[in-house]
Every structure is written in C-alpha cells, then in structure tokens.
Protein backbone atom coordinates (compact mmCIF):
# COMPACT_ATOMS: atom_id res chain seq x y z
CA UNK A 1 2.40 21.62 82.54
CA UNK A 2 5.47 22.92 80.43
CA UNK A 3 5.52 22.79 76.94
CA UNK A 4 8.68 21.17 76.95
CA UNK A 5 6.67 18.22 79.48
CA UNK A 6 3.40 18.20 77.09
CA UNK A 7 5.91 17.44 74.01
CA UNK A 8 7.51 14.54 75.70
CA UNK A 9 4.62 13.26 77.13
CA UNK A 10 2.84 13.39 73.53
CA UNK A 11 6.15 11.52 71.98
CA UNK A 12 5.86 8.94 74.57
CA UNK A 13 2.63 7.86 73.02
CA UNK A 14 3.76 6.85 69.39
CA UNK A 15 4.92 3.89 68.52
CA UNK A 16 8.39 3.50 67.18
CA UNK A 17 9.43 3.67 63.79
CA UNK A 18 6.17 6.13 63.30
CA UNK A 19 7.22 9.70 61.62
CA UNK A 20 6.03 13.11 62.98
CA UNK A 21 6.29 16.47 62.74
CA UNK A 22 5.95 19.77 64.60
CA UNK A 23 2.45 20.17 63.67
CA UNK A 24 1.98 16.75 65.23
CA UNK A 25 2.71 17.93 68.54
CA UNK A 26 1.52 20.03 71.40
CA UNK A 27 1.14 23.97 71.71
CA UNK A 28 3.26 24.25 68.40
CA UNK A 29 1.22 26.95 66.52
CA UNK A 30 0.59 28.80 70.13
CA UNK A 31 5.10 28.48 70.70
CA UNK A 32 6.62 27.14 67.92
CA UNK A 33 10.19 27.95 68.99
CA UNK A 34 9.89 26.51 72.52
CA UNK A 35 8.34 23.50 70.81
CA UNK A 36 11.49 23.25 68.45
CA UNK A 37 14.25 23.73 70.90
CA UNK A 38 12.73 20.79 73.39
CA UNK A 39 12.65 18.47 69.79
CA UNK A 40 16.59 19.84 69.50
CA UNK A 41 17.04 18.66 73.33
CA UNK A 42 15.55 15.36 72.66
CA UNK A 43 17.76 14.86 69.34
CA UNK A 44 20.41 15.62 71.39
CA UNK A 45 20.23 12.91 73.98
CA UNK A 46 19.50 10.21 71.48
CA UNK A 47 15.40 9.99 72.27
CA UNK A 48 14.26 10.94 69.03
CA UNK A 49 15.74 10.91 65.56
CA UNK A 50 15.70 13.76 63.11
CA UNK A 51 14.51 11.85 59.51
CA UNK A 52 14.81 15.30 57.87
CA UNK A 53 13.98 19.14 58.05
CA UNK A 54 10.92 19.22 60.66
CA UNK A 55 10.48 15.05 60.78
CA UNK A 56 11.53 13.00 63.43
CA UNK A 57 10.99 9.19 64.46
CA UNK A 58 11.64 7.48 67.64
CA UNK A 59 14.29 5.11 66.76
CA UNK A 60 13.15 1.19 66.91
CA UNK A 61 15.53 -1.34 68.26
CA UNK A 62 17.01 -4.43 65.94
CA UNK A 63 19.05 -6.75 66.69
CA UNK A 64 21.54 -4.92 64.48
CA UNK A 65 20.36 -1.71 66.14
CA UNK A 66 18.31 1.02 66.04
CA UNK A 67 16.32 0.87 62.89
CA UNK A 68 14.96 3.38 60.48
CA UNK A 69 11.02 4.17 59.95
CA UNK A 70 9.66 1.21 57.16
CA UNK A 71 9.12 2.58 53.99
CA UNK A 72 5.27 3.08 54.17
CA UNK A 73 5.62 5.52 57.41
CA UNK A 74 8.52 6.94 55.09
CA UNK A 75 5.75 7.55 52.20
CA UNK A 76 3.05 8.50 54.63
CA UNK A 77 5.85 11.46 56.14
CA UNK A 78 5.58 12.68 52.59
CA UNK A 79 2.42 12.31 51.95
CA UNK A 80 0.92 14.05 55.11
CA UNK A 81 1.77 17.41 56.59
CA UNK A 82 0.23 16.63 60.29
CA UNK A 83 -3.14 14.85 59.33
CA UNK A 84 -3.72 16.77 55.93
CA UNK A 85 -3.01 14.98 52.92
CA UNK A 86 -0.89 16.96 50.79
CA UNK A 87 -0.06 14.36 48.16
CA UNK A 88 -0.49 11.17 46.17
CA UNK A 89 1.38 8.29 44.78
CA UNK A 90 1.64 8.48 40.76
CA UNK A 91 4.29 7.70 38.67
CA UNK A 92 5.60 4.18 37.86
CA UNK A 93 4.69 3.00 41.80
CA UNK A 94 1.18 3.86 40.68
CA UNK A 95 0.96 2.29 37.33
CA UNK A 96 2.21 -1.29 38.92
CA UNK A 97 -0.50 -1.19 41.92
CA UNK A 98 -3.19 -0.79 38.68
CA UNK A 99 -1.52 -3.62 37.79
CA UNK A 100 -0.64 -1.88 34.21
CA UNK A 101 3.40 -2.72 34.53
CA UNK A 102 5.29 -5.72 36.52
CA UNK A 103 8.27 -2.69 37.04
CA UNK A 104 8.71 -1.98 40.73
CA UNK A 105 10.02 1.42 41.30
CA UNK A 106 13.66 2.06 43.45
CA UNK A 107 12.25 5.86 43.50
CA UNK A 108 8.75 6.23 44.51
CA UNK A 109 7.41 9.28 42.77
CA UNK A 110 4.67 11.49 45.21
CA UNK A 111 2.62 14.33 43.55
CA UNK A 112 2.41 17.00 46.15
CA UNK A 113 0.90 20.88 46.26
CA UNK A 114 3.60 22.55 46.64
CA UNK A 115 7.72 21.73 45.99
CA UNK A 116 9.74 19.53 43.69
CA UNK A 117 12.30 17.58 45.31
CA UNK A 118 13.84 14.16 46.08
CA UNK A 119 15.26 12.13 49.10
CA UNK A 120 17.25 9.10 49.76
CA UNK A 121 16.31 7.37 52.81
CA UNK A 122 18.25 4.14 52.00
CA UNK A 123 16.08 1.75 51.72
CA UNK A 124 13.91 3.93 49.43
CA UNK A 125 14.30 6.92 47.84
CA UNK A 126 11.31 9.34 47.16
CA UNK A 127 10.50 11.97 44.40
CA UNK A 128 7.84 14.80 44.90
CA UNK A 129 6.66 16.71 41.84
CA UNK A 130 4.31 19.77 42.15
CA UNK A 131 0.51 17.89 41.62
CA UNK A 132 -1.73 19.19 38.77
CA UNK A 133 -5.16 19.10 41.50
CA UNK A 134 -5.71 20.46 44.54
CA UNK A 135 -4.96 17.31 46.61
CA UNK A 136 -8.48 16.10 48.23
CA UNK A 137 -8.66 12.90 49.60
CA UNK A 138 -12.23 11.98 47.58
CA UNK A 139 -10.54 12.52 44.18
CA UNK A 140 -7.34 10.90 44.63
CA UNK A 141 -8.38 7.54 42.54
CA UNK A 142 -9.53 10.29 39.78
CA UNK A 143 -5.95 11.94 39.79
CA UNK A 144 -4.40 8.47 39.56
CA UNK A 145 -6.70 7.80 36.09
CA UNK A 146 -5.95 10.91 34.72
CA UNK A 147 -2.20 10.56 35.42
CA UNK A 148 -2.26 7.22 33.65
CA UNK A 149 -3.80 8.73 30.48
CA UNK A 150 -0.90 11.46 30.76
CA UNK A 151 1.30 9.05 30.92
CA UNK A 152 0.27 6.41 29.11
CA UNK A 153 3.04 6.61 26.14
CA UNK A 154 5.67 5.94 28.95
CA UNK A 155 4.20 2.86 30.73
CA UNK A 156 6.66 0.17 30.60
CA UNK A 157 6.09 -3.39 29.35
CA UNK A 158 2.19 -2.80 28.45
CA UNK A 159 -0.14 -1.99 25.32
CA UNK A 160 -1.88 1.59 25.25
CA UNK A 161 -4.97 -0.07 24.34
CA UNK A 162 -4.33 -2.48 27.25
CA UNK A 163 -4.40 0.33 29.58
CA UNK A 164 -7.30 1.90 27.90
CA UNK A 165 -9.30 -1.16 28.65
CA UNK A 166 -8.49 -1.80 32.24
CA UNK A 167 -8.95 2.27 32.41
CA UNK A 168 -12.61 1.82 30.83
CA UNK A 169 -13.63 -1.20 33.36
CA UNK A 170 -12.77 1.59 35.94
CA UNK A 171 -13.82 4.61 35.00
CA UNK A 172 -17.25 3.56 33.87
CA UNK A 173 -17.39 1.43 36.83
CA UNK A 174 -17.73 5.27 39.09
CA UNK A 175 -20.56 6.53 40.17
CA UNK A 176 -21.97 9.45 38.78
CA UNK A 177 -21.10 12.16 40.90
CA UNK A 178 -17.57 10.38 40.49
CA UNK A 179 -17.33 10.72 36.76
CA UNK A 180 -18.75 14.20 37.18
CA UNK A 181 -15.95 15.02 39.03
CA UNK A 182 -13.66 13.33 36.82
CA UNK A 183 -14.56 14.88 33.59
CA UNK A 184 -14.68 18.43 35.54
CA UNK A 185 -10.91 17.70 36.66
CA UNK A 186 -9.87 16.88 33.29
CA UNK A 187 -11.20 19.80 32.01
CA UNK A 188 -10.09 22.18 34.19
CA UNK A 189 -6.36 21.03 34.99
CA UNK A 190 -5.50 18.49 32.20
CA UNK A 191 -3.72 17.97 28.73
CA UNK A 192 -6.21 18.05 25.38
CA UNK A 193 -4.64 14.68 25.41
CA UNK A 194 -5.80 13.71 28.43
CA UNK A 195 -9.29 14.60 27.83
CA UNK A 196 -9.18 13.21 24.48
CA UNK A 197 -8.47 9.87 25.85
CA UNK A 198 -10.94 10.36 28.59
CA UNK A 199 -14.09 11.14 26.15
CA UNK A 200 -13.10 8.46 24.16
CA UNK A 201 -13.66 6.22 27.40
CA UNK A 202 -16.65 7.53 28.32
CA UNK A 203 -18.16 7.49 23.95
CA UNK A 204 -17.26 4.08 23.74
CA UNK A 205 -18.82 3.20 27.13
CA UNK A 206 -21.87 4.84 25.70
CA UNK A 207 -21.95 7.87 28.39
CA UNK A 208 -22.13 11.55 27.56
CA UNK A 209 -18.92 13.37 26.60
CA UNK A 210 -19.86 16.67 25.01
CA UNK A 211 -18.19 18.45 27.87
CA UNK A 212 -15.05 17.49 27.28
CA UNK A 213 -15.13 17.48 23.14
CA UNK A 214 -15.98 21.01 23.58
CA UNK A 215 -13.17 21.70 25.48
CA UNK A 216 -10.39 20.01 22.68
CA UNK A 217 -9.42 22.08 19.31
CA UNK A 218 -11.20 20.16 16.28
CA UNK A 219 -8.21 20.42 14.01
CA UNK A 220 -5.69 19.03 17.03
CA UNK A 221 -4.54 15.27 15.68
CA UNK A 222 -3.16 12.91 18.62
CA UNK A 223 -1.09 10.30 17.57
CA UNK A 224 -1.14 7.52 19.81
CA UNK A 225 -1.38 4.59 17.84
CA UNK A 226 -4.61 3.24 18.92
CA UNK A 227 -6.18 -0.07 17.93
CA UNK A 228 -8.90 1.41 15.35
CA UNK A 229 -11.06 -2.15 15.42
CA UNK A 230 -10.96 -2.17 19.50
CA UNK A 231 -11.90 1.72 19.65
CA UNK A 232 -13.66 2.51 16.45
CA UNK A 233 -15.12 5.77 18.08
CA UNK A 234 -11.22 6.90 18.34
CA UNK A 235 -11.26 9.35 14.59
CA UNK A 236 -14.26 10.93 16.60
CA UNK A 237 -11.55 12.25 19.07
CA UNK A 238 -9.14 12.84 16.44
CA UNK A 239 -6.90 10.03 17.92
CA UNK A 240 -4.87 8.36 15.30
C-alpha cells in the first residue's frame, strides 16, 4: 500500500470535526514529506481542512455549511501533540472550573512546554504560555493548585482567603504520595510566594512543612492581606 493510500485510509476513520496532525498519521516519521504533500493534495480538493500550521480537520456539514472543529477538539489540538500531552488549562478558564470566579474566559489560556503564542479560531481564541513543570499527566491537578496560589492576587470577584480555603479542602484532601509530589514541585519550580502559601496550607492542616520553610528566606515579608483570625499560623510564614 502507498503512503499516500495508508494516509487516506487512516483519515477516513475519524470522525468529523476531530483535529489531527502529522504525527497522527501513517509512516510520517519513516516519510514525512510524502506524508505532507498527500495532506497538501487532500487540502486541495476540499477533503480535509487545514486549522493551522501541521493541524487539519475533516470539515462537518451544517445546515449553514461546513462547520469548524467545537471548541473542546480546538483545546485538545493544543493541548496534545499526537497522543502526548504537552499542556494544561490555567489561567482564568481554570480558576472558574475550581469554581473560585463566575468570569468565563473569551481567551482560554493553555500552559504548554515549549512556545508562547495565541490564536483566534472564531468561536474561541486560545493563549499558550511556556508551563513552569514538565507537563505529566499525574501532576496536572498539582500544577493547577500551584497556579492558583501564583495567581491568587489576580482572581476576579473572590476573597484570597476564600481561595485559600477551598485550596486547603483540596490539597489536604491528596494522598500522600500526591502532596509529596506537590510540595517537591513547589520547591523546585515555584515562587517563595507560592510555597509560602502552600506551607501555610499544609501548617494549618496540621501536616509537615519543614521542606518547604527551608526553602523560603526568613527575612522575606509577603503581603497578601490574609485574614490573621482564619489563618493564625500565617506570621509563621511571614505572610502579612
């Protein structure tokens, strides 16, 4: 079978509106070029769309016409290079599925390994900034709580010591290989700020966090204006 026959007969398997890539299909790595020239045919003649550089969708049909890919496969293209993960949701898309914000985003903001850059797809429009943690899929609900705590000065219509208290059901909710992990992120990719907030989670929950206090400078004030009768162990972190 040709390469150019084992690429169409792999698109004719996926659904439409569903995004893809070269490293989706067939014999790419073994012929990349012959592989992209047969996707340039098939743009060509109308079969397949080109979303952007290297994505493609097979166009569905509306009663308007053909339609673009919804916005989850949209994400998902972003999100996923082939079937690695290469990124995560943060941002203010993020903070509203923790339920921390009633804001729903118009840009969708994706933390990804590598890149910084935004696109406009119409009915969404998506922002990738370069992610502070190698992106494995068993610590992406520990990125999300350490981007909160990054951000948490910038989280629309809430309280900071709202969010530390939904935060603190969470985080000493984990396992403890989970807040293992957590604590070890923090440490080694994160703001003193960030880990600040964190062992102040973890003290007031009553768990161990020497770890990260010996990571933070003792004389290092951060001024976050937190509620000093609902986290009395806050002075310990030198959060004022």
């Amino acid at each position: 079978m040709s390469i150019s026959q084992a690429v169409q007969n792999t698109i004719d398997t996926l659904p439409p509106g569903q995004v893809f890539g070269y490293r989706d299909l067939p014999d790419y790595p073994l012929a990349p070029l012959a592989v992209a020239q047969t996707m340039s045919r098939m743009v060509s003649s109308g079969r397949v769309k080109r979303l952007s550089k290297g994505k493609f969708y097979i166009p569905r049909q509306g009663s308007m016409g053909p339609r673009k890919p919804s916005d989850s496969a949209l994400i998902r293209s972003v999100l996923y290079d082939g079937e690695r993960l290469r990124g995560y949701i943060t941002g203010l898309a993020l903070f509203n599925r923790l339920g921390l914000t009633t804001q729903i985003p118009r840009t969708v903001t994706v933390a990804v390994e590598r890149g910084r850059q935004e696109k406009d797809f119409g009915t969404i429009r998506i922002k990738s900034i370069p992610s502070r943690f190698p992106v494995r899929e068993a610590d992406i609900s520990l990125c999300e709580f350490l981007d909160v705590l990054r951000d948490i000065k910038s989280i629309p219509d809430t309280d900071i010591n709202q969010v530390l208290l939904v935060l603190k059901g969470r985080i000493l909710s984990l396992r403890n290989a989970e807040c293992t992990r957590l604590v070890k992120l923090a440490s080694d990719y994160d703001t003193p700020q960030v880990r600040a907030l964190l062992g102040l989670i973890l003290d007031s929950g009553g768990q161990d966090a020497a770890i990260l206090k010996m990571t933070l400078n003792p004389t290092t004030i951060y001024k976050l204006a937190v509620d000093k009768e609902k986290w009395p162990l806050a002075k310990d972190w030198n959060i004022r």
